[in-house]
PDB file of N, CA and C in Angstrom:
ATOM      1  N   UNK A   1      16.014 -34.612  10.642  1.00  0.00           N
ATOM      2  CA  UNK A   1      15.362 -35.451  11.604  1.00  0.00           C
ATOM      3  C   UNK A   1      15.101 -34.692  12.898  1.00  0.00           C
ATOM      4  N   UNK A   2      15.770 -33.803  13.577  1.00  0.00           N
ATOM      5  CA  UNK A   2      15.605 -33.387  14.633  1.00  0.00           C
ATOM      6  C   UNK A   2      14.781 -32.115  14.825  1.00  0.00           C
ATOM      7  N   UNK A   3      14.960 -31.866  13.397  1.00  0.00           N
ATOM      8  CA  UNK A   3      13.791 -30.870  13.029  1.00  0.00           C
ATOM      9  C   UNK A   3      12.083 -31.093  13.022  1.00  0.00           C
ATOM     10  N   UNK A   4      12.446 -32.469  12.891  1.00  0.00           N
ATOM     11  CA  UNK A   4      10.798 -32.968  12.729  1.00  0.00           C
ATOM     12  C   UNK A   4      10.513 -33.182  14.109  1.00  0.00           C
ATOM     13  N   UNK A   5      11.216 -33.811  14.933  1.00  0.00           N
ATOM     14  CA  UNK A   5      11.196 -34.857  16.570  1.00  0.00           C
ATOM     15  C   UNK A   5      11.245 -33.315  16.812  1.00  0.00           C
ATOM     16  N   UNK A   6      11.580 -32.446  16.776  1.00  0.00           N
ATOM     17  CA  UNK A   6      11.154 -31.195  18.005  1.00  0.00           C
ATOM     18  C   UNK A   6      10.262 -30.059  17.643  1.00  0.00           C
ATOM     19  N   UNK A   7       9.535 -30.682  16.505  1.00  0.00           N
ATOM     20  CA  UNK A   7       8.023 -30.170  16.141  1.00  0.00           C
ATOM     21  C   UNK A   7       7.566 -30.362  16.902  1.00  0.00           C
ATOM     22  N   UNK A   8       7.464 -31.545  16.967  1.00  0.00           N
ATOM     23  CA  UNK A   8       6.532 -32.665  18.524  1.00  0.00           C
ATOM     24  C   UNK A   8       4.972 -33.218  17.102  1.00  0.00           C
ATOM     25  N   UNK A   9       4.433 -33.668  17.715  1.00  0.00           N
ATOM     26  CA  UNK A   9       3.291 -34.108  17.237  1.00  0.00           C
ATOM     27  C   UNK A   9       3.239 -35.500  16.528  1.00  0.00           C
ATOM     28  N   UNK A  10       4.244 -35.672  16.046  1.00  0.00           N
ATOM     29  CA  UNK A  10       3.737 -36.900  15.229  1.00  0.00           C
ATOM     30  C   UNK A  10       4.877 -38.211  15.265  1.00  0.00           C
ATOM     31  N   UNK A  11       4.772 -38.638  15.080  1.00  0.00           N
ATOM     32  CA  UNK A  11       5.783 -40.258  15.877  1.00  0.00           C
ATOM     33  C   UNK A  11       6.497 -40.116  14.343  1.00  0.00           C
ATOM     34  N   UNK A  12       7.648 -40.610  14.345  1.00  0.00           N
ATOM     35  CA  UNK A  12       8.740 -40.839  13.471  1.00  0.00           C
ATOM     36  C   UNK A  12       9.084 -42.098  13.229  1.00  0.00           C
ATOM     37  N   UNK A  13       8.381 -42.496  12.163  1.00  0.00           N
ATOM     38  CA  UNK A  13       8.724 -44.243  11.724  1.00  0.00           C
ATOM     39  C   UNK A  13       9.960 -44.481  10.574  1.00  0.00           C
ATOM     40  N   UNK A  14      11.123 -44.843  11.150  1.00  0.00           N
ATOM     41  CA  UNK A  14      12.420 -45.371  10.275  1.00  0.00           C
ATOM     42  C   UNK A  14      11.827 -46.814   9.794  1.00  0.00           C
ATOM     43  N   UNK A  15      11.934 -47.096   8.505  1.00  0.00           N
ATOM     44  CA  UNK A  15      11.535 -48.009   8.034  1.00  0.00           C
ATOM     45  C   UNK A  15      12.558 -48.869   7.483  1.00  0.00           C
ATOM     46  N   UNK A  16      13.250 -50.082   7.344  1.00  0.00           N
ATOM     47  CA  UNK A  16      14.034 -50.946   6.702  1.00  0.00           C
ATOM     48  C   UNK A  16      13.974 -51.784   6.244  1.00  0.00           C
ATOM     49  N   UNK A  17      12.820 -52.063   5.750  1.00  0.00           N
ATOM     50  CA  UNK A  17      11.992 -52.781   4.744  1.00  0.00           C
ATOM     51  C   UNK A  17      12.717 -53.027   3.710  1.00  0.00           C
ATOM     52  N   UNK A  18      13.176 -53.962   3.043  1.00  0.00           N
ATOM     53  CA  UNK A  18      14.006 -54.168   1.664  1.00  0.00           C
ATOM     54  C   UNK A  18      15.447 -53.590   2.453  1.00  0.00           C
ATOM     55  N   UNK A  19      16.176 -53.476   3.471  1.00  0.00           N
ATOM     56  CA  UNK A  19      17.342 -52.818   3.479  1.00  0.00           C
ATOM     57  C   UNK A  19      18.149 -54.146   4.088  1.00  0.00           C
ATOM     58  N   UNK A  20      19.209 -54.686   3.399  1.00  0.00           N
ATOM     59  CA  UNK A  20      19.670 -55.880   3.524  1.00  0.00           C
ATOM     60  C   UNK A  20      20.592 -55.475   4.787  1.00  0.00           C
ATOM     61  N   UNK A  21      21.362 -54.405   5.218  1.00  0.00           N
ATOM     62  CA  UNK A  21      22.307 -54.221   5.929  1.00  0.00           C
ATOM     63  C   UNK A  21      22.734 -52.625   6.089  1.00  0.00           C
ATOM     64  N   UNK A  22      22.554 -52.059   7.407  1.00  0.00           N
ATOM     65  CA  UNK A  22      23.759 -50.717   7.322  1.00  0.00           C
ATOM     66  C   UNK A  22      24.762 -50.623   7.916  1.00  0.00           C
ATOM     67  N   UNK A  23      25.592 -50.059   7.781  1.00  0.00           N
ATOM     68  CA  UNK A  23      26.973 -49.772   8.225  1.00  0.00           C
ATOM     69  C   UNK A  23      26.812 -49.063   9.953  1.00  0.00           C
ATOM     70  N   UNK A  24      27.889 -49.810  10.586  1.00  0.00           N
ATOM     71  CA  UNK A  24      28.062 -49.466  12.281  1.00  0.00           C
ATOM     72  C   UNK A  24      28.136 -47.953  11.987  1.00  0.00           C
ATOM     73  N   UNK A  25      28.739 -47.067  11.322  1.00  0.00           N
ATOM     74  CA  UNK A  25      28.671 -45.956  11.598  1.00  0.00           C
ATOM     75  C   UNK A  25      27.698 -45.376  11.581  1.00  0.00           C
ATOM     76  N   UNK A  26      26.090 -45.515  10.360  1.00  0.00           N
ATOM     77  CA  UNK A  26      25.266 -45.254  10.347  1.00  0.00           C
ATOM     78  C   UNK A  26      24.625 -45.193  11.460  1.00  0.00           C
ATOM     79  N   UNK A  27      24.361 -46.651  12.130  1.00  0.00           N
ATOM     80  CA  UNK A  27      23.868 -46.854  13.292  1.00  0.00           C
ATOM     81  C   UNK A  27      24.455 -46.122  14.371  1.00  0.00           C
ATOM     82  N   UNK A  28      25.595 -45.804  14.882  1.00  0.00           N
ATOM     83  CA  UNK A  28      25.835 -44.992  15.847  1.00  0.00           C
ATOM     84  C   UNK A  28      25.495 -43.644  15.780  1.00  0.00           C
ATOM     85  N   UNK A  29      26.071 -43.225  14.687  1.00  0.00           N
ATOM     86  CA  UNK A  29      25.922 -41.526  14.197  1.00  0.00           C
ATOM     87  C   UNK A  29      24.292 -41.054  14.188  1.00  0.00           C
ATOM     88  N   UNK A  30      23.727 -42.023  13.630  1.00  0.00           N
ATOM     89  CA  UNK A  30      22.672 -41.920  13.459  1.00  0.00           C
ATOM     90  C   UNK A  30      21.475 -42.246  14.936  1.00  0.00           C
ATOM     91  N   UNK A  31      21.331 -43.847  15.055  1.00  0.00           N
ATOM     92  CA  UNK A  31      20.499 -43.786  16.019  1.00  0.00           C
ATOM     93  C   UNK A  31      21.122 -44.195  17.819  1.00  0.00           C
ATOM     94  N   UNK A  32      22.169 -44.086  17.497  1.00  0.00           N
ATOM     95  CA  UNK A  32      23.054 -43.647  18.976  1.00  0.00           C
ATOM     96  C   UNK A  32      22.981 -42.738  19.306  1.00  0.00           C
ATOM     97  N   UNK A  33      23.180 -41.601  19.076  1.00  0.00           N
ATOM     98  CA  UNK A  33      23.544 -40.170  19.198  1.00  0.00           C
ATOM     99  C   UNK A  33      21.946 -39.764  19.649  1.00  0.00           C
ATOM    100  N   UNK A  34      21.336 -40.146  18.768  1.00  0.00           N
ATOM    101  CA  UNK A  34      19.479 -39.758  18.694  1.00  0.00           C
ATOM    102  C   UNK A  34      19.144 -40.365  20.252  1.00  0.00           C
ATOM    103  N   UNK A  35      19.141 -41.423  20.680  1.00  0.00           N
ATOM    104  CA  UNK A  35      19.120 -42.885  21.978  1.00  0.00           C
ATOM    105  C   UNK A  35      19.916 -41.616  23.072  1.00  0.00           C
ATOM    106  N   UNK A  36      20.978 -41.098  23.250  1.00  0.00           N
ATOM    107  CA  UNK A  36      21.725 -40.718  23.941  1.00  0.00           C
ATOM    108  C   UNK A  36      21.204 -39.596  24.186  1.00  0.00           C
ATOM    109  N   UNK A  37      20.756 -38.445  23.073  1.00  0.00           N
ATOM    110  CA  UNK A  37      20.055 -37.283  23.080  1.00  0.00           C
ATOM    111  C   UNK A  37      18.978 -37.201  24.070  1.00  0.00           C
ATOM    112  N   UNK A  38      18.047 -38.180  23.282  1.00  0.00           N
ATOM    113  CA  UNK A  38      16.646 -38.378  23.930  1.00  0.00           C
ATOM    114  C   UNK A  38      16.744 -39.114  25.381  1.00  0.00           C
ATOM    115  N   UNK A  39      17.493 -39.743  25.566  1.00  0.00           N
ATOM    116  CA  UNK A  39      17.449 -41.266  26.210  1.00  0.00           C
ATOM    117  C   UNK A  39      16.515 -42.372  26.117  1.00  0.00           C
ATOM    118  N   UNK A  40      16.800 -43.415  26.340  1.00  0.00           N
ATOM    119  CA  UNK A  40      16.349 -44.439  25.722  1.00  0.00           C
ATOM    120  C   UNK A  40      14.216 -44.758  25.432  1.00  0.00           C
ATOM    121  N   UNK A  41      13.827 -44.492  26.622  1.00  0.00           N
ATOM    122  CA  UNK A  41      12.755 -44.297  26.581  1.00  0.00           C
ATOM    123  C   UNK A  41      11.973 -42.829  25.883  1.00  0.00           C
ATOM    124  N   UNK A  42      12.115 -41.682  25.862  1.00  0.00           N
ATOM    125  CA  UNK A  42      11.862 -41.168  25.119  1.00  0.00           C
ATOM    126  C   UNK A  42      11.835 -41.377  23.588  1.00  0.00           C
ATOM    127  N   UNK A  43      13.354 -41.852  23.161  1.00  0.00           N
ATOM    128  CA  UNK A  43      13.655 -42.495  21.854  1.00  0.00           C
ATOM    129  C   UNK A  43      12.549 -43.240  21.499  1.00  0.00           C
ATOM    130  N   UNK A  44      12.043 -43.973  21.969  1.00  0.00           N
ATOM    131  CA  UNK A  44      11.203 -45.283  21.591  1.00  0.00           C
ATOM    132  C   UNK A  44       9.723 -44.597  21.507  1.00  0.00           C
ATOM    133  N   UNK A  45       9.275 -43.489  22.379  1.00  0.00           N
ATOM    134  CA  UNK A  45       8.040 -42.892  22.115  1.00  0.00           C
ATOM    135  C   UNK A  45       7.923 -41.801  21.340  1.00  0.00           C
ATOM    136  N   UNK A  46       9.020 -41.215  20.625  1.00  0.00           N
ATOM    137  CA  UNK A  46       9.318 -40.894  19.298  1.00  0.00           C
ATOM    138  C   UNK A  46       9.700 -41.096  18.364  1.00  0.00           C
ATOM    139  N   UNK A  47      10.249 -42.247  18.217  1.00  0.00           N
ATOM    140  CA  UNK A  47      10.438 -42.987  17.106  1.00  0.00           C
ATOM    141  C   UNK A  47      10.231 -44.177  17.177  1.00  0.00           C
ATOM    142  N   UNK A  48       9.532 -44.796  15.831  1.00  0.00           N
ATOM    143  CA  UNK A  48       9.394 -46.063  15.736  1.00  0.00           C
ATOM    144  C   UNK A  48      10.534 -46.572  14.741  1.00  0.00           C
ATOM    145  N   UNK A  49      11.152 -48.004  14.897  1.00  0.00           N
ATOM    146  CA  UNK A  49      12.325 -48.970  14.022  1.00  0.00           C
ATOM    147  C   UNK A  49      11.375 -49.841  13.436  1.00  0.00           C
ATOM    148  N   UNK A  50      11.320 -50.224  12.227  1.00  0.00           N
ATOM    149  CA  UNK A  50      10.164 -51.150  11.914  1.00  0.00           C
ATOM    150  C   UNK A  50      11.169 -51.886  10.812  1.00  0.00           C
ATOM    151  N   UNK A  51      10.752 -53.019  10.446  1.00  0.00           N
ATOM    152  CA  UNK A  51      11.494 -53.872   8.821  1.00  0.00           C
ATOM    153  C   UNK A  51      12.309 -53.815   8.876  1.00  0.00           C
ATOM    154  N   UNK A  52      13.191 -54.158  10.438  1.00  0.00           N
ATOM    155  CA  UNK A  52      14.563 -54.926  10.299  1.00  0.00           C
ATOM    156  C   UNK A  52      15.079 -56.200   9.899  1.00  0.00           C
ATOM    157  N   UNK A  53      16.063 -57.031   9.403  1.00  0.00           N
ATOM    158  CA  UNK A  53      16.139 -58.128   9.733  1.00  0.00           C
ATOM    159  C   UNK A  53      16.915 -58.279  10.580  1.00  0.00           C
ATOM    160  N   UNK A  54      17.386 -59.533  11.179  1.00  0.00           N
ATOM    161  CA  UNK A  54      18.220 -59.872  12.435  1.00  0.00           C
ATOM    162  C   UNK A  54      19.627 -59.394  12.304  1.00  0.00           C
ATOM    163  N   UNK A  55      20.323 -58.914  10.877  1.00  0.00           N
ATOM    164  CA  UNK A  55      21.642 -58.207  10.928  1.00  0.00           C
ATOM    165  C   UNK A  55      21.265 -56.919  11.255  1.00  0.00           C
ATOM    166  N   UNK A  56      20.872 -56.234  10.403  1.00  0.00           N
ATOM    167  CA  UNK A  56      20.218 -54.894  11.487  1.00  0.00           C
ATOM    168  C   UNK A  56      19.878 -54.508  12.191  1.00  0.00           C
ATOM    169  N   UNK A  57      19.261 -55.577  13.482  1.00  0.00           N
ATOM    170  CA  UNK A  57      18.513 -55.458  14.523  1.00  0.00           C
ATOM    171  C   UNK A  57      20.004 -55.741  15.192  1.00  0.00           C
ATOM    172  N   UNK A  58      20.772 -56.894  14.877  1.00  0.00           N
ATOM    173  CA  UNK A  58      22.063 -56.744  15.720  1.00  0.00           C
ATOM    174  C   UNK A  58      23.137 -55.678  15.786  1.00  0.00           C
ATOM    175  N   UNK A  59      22.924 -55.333  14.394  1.00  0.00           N
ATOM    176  CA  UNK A  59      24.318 -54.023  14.095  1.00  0.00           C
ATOM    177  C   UNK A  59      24.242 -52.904  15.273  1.00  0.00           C
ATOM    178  N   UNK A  60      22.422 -52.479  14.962  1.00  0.00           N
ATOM    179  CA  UNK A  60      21.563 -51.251  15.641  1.00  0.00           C
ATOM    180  C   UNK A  60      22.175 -51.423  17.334  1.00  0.00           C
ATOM    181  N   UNK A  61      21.851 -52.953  17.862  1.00  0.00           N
ATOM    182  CA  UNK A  61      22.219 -52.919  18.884  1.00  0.00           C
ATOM    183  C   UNK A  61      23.553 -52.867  19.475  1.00  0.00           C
ATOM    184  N   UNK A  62      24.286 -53.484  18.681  1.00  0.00           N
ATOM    185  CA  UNK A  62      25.880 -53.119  19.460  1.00  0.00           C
ATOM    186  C   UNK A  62      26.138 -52.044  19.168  1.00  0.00           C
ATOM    187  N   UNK A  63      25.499 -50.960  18.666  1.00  0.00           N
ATOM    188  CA  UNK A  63      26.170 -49.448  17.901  1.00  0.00           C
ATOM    189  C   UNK A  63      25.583 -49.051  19.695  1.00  0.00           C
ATOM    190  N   UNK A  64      24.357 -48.969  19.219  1.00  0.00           N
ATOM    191  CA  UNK A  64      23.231 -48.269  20.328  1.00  0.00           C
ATOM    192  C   UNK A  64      24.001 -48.128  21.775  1.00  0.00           C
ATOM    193  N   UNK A  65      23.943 -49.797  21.754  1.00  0.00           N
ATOM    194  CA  UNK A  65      24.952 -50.150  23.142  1.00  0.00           C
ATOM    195  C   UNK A  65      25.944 -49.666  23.755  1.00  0.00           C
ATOM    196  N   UNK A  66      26.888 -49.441  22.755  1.00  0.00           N
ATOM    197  CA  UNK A  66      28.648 -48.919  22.457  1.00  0.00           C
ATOM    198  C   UNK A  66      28.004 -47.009  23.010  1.00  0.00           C
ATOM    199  N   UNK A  67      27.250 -46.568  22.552  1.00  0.00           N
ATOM    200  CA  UNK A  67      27.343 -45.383  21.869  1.00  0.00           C
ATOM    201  C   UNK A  67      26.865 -44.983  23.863  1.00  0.00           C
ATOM    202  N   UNK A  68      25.766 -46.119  23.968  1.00  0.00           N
ATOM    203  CA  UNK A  68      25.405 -45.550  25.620  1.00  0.00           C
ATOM    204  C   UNK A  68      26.172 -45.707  26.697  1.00  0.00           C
ATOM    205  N   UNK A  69      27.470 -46.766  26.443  1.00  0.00           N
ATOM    206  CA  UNK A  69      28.054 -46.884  27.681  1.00  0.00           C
ATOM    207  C   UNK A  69      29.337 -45.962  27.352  1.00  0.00           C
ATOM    208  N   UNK A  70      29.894 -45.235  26.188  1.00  0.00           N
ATOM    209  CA  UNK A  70      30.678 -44.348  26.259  1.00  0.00           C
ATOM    210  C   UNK A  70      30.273 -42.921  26.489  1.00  0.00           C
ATOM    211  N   UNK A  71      28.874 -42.774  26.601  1.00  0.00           N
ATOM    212  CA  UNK A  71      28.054 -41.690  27.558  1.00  0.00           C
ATOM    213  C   UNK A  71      28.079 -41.530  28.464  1.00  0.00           C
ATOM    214  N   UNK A  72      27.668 -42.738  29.198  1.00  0.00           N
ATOM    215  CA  UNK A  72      28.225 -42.867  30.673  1.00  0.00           C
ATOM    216  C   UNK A  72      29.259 -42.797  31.016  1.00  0.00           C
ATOM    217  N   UNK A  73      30.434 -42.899  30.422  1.00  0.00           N
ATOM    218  CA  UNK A  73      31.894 -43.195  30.866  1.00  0.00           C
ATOM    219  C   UNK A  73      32.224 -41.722  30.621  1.00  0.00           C
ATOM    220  N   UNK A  74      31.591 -41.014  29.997  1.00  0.00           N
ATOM    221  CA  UNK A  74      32.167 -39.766  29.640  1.00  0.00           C
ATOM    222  C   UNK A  74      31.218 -38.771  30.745  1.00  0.00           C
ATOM    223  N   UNK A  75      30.560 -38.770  31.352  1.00  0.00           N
ATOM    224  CA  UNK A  75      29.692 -38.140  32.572  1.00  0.00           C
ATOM    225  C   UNK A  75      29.640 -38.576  33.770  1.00  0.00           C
ATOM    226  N   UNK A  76      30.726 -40.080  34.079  1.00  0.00           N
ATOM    227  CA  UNK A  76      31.002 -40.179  35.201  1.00  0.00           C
ATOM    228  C   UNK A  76      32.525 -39.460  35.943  1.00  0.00           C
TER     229      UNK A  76
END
């Protein structure tokens, strides 16, 4: 993934279409770390989240959440 996002050129669409549920670790490891890297606005103009349902859209967010305020706590 980070191989592609620092090609540059082309937007990165995660798709979850048919995906009933992922695991908090996924979501942190995965698009925490990415959110924290980039920061939040960059994140979003390189990658697109598409075909969540509302457990995934919630998981994503308390990971996301968790993952940014122990960033901050760790650089203040």
């Amino acid at each position: 993934m980070l191989n592609v996002i620092n090609a540059g050129g082309s937007k990165v669409i995660l798709d979850f279409s048919g995906v009933a549920v992922i695991s908090s670790s996924f979501a942190d490891e995965f698009i925490g770390k990415l959110v924290v890297k980039y920061g939040f606005f960059n994140f979003q103009s390189i990658i697109t989240l598409q075909g969540m349902n509302p457990v995934i859209q919630g998981i994503l967010h308390r990971s996301v959440a968790q993952r940014m305020m122990n960033s901050l706590q760790e650089n203040s």
